[in-house]
Protein backbone atom coordinates (compact mmCIF):
# COMPACT_ATOMS: atom_id res chain seq x y z
CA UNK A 1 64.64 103.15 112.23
CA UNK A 2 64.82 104.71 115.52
CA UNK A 3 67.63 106.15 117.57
CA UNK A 4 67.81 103.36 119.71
CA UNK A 5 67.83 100.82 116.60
CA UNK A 6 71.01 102.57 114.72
CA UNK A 7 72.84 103.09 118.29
CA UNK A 8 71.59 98.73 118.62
CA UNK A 9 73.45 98.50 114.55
CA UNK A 10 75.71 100.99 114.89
CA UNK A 11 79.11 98.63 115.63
CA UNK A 12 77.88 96.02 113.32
CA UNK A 13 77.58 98.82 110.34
CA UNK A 14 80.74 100.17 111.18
CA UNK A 15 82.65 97.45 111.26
CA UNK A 16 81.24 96.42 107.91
CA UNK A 17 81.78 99.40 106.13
CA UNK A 18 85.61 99.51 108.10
CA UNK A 19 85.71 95.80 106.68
CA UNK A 20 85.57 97.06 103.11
CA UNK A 21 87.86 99.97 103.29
CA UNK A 22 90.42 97.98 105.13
CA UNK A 23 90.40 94.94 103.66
CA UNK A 24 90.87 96.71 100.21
CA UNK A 25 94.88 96.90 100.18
CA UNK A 26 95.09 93.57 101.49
CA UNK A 27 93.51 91.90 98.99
CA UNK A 28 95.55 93.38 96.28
CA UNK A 29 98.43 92.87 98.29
CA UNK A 30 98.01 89.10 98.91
CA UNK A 31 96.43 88.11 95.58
CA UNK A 32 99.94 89.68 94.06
CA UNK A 33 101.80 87.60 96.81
CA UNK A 34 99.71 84.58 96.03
CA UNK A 35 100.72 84.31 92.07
CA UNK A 36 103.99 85.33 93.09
CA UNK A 37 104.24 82.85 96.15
CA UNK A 38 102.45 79.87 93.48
CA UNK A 39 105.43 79.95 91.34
CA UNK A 40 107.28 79.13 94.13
CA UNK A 41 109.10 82.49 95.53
CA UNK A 42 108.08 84.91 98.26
CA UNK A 43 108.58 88.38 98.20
CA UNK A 44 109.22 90.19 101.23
CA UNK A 45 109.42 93.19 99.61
CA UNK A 46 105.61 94.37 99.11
CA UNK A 47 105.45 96.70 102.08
CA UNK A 48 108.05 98.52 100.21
CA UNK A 49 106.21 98.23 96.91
CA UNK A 50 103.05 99.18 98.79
CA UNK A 51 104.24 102.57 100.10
CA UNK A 52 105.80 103.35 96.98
CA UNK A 53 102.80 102.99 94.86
CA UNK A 54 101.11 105.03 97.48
CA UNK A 55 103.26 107.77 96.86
CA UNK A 56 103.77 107.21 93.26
CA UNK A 57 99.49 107.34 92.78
CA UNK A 58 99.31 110.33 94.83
CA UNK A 59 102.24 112.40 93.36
CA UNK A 60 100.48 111.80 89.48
CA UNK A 61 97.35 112.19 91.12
CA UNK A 62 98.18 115.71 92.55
CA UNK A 63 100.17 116.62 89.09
CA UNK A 64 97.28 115.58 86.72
CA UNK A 65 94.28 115.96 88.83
CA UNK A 66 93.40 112.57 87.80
CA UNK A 67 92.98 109.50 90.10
CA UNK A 68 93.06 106.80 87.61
CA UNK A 69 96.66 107.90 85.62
CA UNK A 70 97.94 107.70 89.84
CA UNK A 71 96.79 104.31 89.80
CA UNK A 72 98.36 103.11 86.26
CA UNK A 73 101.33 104.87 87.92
CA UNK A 74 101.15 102.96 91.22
CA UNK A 75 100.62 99.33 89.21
CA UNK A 76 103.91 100.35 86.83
CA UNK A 77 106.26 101.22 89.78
CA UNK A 78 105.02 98.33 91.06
CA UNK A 79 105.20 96.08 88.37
CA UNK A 80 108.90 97.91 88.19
CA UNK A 81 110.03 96.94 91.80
CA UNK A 82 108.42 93.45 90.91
CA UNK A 83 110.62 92.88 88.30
CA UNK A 84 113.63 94.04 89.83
CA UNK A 85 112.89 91.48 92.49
CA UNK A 86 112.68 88.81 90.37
CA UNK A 87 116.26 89.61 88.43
CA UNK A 88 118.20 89.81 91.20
CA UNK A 89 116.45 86.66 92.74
CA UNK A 90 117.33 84.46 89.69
CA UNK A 91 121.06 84.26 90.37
CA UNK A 92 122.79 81.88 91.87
CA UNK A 93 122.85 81.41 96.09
CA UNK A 94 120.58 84.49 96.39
CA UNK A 95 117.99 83.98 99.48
CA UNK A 96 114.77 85.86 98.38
CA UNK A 97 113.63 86.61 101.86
CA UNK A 98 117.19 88.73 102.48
CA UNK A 99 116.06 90.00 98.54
CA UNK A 100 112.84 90.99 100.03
CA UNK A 101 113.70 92.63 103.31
CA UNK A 102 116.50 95.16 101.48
CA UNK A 103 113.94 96.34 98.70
CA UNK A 104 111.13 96.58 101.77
CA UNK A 105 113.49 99.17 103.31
CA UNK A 106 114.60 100.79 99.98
CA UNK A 107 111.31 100.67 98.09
CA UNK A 108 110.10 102.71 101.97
CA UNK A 109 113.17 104.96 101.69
CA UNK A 110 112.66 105.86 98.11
CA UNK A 111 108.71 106.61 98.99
CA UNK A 112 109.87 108.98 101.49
CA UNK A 113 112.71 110.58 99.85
CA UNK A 114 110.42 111.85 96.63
CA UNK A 115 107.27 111.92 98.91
CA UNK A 116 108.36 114.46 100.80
CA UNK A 117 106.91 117.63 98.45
CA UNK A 118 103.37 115.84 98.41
CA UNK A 119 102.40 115.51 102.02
CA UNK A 120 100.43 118.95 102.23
CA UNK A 121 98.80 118.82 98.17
CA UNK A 122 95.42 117.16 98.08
CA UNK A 123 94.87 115.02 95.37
CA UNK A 124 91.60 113.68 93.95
CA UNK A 125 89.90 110.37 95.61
CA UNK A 126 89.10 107.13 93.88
CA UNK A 127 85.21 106.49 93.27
CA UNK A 128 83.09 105.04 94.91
CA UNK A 129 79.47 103.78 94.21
CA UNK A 130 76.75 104.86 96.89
CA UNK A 131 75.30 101.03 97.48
CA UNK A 132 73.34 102.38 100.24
CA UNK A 133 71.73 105.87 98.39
CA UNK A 134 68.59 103.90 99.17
CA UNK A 135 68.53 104.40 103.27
CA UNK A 136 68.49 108.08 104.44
CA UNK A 137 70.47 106.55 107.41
CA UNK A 138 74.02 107.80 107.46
CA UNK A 139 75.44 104.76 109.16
CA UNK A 140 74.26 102.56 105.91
CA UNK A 141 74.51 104.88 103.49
CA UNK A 142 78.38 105.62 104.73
CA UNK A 143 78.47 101.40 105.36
CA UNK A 144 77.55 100.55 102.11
CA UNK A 145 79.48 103.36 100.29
CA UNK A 146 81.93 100.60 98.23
CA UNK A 147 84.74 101.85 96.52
CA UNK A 148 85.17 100.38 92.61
CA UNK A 149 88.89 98.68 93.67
CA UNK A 150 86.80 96.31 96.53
CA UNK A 151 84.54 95.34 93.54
CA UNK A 152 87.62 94.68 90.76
CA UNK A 153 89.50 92.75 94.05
CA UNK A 154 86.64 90.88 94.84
CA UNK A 155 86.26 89.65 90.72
CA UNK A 156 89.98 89.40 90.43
CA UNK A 157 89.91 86.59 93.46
CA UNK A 158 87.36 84.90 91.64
CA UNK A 159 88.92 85.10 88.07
CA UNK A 160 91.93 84.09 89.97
CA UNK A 161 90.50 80.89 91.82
CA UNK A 162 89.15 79.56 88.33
CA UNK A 163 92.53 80.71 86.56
CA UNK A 164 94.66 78.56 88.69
CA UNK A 165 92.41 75.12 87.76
CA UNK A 166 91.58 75.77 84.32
CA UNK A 167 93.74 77.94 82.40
CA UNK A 168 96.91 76.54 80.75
CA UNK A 169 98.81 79.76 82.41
CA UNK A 170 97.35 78.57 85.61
CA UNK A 171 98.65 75.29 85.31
CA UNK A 172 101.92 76.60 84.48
CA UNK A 173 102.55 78.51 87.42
CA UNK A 174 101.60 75.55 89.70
CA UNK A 175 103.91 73.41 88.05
CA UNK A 176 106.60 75.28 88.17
CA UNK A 177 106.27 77.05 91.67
CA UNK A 178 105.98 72.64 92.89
CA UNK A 179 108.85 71.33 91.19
CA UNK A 180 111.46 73.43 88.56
CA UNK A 181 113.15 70.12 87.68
CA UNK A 182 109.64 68.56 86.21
CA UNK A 183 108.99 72.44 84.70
CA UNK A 184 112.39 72.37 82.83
CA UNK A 185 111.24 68.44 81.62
CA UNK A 186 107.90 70.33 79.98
CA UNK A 187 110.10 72.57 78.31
CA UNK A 188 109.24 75.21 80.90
CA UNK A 189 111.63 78.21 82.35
CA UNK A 190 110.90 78.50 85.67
CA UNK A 191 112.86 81.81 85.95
CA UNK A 192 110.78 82.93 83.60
CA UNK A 193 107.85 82.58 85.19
CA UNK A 194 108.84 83.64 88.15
CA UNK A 195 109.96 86.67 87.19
CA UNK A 196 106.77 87.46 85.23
CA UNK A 197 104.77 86.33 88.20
CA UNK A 198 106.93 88.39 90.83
CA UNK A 199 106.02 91.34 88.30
CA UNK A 200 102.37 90.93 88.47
CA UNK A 201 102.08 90.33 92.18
CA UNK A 202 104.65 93.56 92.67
CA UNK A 203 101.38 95.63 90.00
CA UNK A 204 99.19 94.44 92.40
CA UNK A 205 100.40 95.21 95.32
CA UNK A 206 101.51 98.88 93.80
CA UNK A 207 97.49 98.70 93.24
CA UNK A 208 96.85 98.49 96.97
CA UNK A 209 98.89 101.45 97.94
CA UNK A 210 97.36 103.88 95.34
CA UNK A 211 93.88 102.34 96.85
CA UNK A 212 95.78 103.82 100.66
CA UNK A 213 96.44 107.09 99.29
CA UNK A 214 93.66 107.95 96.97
CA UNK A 215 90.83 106.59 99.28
CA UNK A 216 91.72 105.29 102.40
CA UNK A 217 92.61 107.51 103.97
CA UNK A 218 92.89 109.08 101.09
CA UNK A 219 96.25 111.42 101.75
CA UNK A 220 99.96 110.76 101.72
CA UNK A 221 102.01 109.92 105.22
CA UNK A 222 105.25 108.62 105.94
CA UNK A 223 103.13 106.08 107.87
CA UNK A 224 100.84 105.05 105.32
CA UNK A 225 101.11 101.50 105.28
CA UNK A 226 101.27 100.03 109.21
CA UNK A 227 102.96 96.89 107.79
CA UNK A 228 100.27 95.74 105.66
CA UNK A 229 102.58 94.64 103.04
CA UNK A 230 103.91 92.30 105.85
CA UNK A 231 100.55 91.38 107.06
CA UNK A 232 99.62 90.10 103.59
CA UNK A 233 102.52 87.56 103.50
CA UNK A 234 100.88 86.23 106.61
CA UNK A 235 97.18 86.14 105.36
CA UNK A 236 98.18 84.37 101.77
CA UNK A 237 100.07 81.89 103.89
CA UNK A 238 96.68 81.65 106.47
CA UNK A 239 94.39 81.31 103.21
CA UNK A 240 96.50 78.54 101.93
CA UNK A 241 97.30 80.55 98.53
CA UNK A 242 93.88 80.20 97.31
CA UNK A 243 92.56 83.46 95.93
CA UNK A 244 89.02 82.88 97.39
CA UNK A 245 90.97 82.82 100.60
CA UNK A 246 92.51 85.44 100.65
CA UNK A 247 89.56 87.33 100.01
CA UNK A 248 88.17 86.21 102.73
CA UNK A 249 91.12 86.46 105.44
CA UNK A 250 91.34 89.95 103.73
CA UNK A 251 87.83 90.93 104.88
CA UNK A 252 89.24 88.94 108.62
CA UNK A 253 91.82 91.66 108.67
CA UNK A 254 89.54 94.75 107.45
CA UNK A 255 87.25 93.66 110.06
CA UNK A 256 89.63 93.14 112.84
CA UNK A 257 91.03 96.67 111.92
CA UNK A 258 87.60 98.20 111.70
CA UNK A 259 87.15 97.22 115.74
CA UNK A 260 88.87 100.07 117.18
CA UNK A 261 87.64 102.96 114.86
CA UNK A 262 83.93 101.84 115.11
CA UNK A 263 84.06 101.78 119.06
CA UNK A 264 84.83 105.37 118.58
CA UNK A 265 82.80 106.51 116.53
CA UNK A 266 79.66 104.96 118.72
CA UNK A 267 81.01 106.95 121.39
CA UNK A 268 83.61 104.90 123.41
CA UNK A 269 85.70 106.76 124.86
CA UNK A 270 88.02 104.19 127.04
CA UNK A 271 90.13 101.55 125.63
CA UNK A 272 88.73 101.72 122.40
CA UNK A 273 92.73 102.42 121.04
CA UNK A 274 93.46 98.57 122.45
CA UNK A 275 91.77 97.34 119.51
CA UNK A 276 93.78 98.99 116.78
CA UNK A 277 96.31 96.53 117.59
CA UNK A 278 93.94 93.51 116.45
CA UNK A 279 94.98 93.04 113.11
CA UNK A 280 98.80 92.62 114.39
CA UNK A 281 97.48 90.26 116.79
CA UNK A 282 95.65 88.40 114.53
CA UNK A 283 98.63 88.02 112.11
CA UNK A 284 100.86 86.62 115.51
CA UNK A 285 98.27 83.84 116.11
CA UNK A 286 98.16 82.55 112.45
CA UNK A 287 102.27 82.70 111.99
CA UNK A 288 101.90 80.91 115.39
CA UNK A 289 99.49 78.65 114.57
CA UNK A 290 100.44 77.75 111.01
CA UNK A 291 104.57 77.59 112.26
CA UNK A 292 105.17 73.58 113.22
CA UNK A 293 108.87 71.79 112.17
CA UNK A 294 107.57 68.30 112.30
CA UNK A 295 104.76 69.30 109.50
CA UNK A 296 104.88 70.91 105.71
CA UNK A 297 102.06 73.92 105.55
CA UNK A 298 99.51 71.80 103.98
CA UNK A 299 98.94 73.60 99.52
CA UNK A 300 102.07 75.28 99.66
CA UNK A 301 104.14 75.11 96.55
CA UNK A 302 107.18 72.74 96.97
CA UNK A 303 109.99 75.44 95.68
CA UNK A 304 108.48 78.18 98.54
CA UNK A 305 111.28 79.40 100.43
CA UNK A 306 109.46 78.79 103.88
CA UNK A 307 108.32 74.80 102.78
CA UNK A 308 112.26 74.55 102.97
C-alpha cells in the first residue's frame, strides 16, 4: 500500500485500533453493572471501584513485577468494595444511588491516598497478541495489536447473553432483580443474590481499571478514569442490560473516544481536542434520550432503583 492509501485508511485504522483499547474498561465495567443492575440494584459506586483497582493492579504490579497477580488484585478489591456495597445496601430505608455516590468518592479518595508512592514506578503491561504481525504497515499492525482482556470481555458478553436465558443462575437473577416478593415465594433470598451479584459486577469492574493502568495507558494518574465508571451506568442502561449490548455500545464509546486521538495522530492540528469530549456527549444524548416520566425503560428489571 502506498503513502497515499494509509494517509486514505489512516482515521479508519485508528479509530479501530482506539475502539479496542477504549472500549476495553467499559465493557468490564458495564457487564459488572449489568449482573449487578439484573438483580435489581444499581451501583453508583464503580468509578470508585474502577480507580481503585487501577491502583491496586499497578501497586502489585510494580511490587511483584507481575501483571497478572495486579489483576487478581484489582478483581479482589473489587470484588471487596462490591460486597461492601451490597451490605450496607440490604438494610432497611437505604437508597443505593446515595450508597453509590459516597463509596464513588471514597473508593477515589482511598486510590489516591495509597496511590500516591506509585505514580513515578513503571510497572509491567498486560499482553497483547500482534493480530496484525502479518502487514509490515504500522497503522495495522499497531490497529490490530488486541490486548487478551478485549478477547476474555468479548467471550464473557457472550457467555453472559446465553447465561441469562439458559442457566438456572441466570434465571435466578432475573427473577429476583423483577420481583423480590415472587423470589421469596421460590424460596429465593433476594439479598442474597444481590449481594453476590453486586460482588461480581464490583470484580469486574476492579478488572477494567487494572486493564487502565497496566495497558491503557498503561501508568498510574490521579486522573485515570475520566468518569468511565459513570459512563458505564449510562451504556448498560442504553444496551438495555443485555450483555451483547453492551459490548457493542462499549465499542460506540471506544470509538467515539478514539475520534480525537486519531485526528492527531494523522496530523490535525486544529480542533482535533473538540472531539475528546465525544464520549461525554454521547452518554448526555442517551440519558436524554432514554429519560421519559410517562414511559418505563423498556427490559429493565422491575426492583431497579431508576424503574421507580
Amino acid at each position: 500500500m502506498d503513502a497515499t492509501g494509509i494517509g486514505l485508511w489512516g482515521v479508519p485504522l485508528a479509530i479501530l485500533g482506539g475502539a479496542i483499547r477504549v472500549s476495553t474498561p467499559f465493557i468490564f465495567v458495564s457487564l459488572g453493572e449489568a449482573i449487578t443492575e439484573r438483580s435489581g440494584r444499581i451501583n453508583l459506586g464503580l468509578e470508585g471501584t474502577l480507580v481503585f483497582g487501577a491502583m491496586s493492579a499497578y501497586a502489585v504490579a510494580v511490587e511483584t513485577s507481575s501483571p497478572w497477580l495486579g489483576l487478581i488484585a484489582a478483581a479482589f478489591a473489587g470484588l471487596c468494595f462490591g460486597l461492601f456495597h451490597g451490605w450496607i445496601c440490604k438494610f432497611p430505608k437505604v437508597n443505593d444511588i446515595a450508597i453509590g455516590i459516597a463509596l464513588m468518592l471514597f473508593g477515589s479518595g482511598l486510590a489516591f491516598f495509597f496511590g500516591k508512592p506509585f505514580i513515578q514506578p513503571s510497572a509491567p503491561d498486560l499482553p497483547a497478541i500482534p493480530f496484525g504481525a502479518w502487514s509490515d504497515i504500522p497503522q495495522v499492525q499497531a490497529a490490530l495489536d488486541v490486548n487478551v482482556l478485549f478477547l476474555i470481555g468479548a467471550a464473557l458478553a457472550v457467555f453472559l447473553w446465553w447465561a441469562f436465558r439458559n442457566t438456572r443462575a441466570g434465571l435466578i437473577l432475573r427473577v429476583v432483580g423483577d420481583s423480590s416478593d415472587a423470589a421469596r415465594a421460590m424460596g429465593l433470598n433476594p439479598t442474597t443474590v444481590r449481594l453476590a451479584a453486586t460482588g461480581i459486577g464490583g470484580a469486574l469492574a476492579g478488572i477494567g481499571g487494572a486493564y487502565l493502568s497496566l495497558y491503557y495507558p498503561g501508568s498510574w494518574t490521579e486522573g485515570i478514569s475520566s468518569g468511565q465508571g459513570l459512563m458505564a451506568v449510562a451504556l448498560v442502561i442504553f444496551a438495555r442490560w443485555n450483555p451483547l449490548g453492551c459490548f457493542a455500545a462499549a465499542l460506540l464509546f471506544g470509538g467515539a473516544g478514539a475520534l480525537g486521538p486519531a485526528l492527531q495522530s494523522v496530523g490535525v492540528t486544529q480542533g482535533y481536542y473538540l472531539f475528546y469530549a465525544a464520549p461525554y456527549i454521547l452518554t448526555l444524548v442517551i440519558m436524554i434520550a432514554t429519560s421519559s416520566p410517562s414511559r418505563s425503560l423498556a427490559g429493565a428489571p422491575g426492583e431497579l432503583s431508576i424503574t421507580k
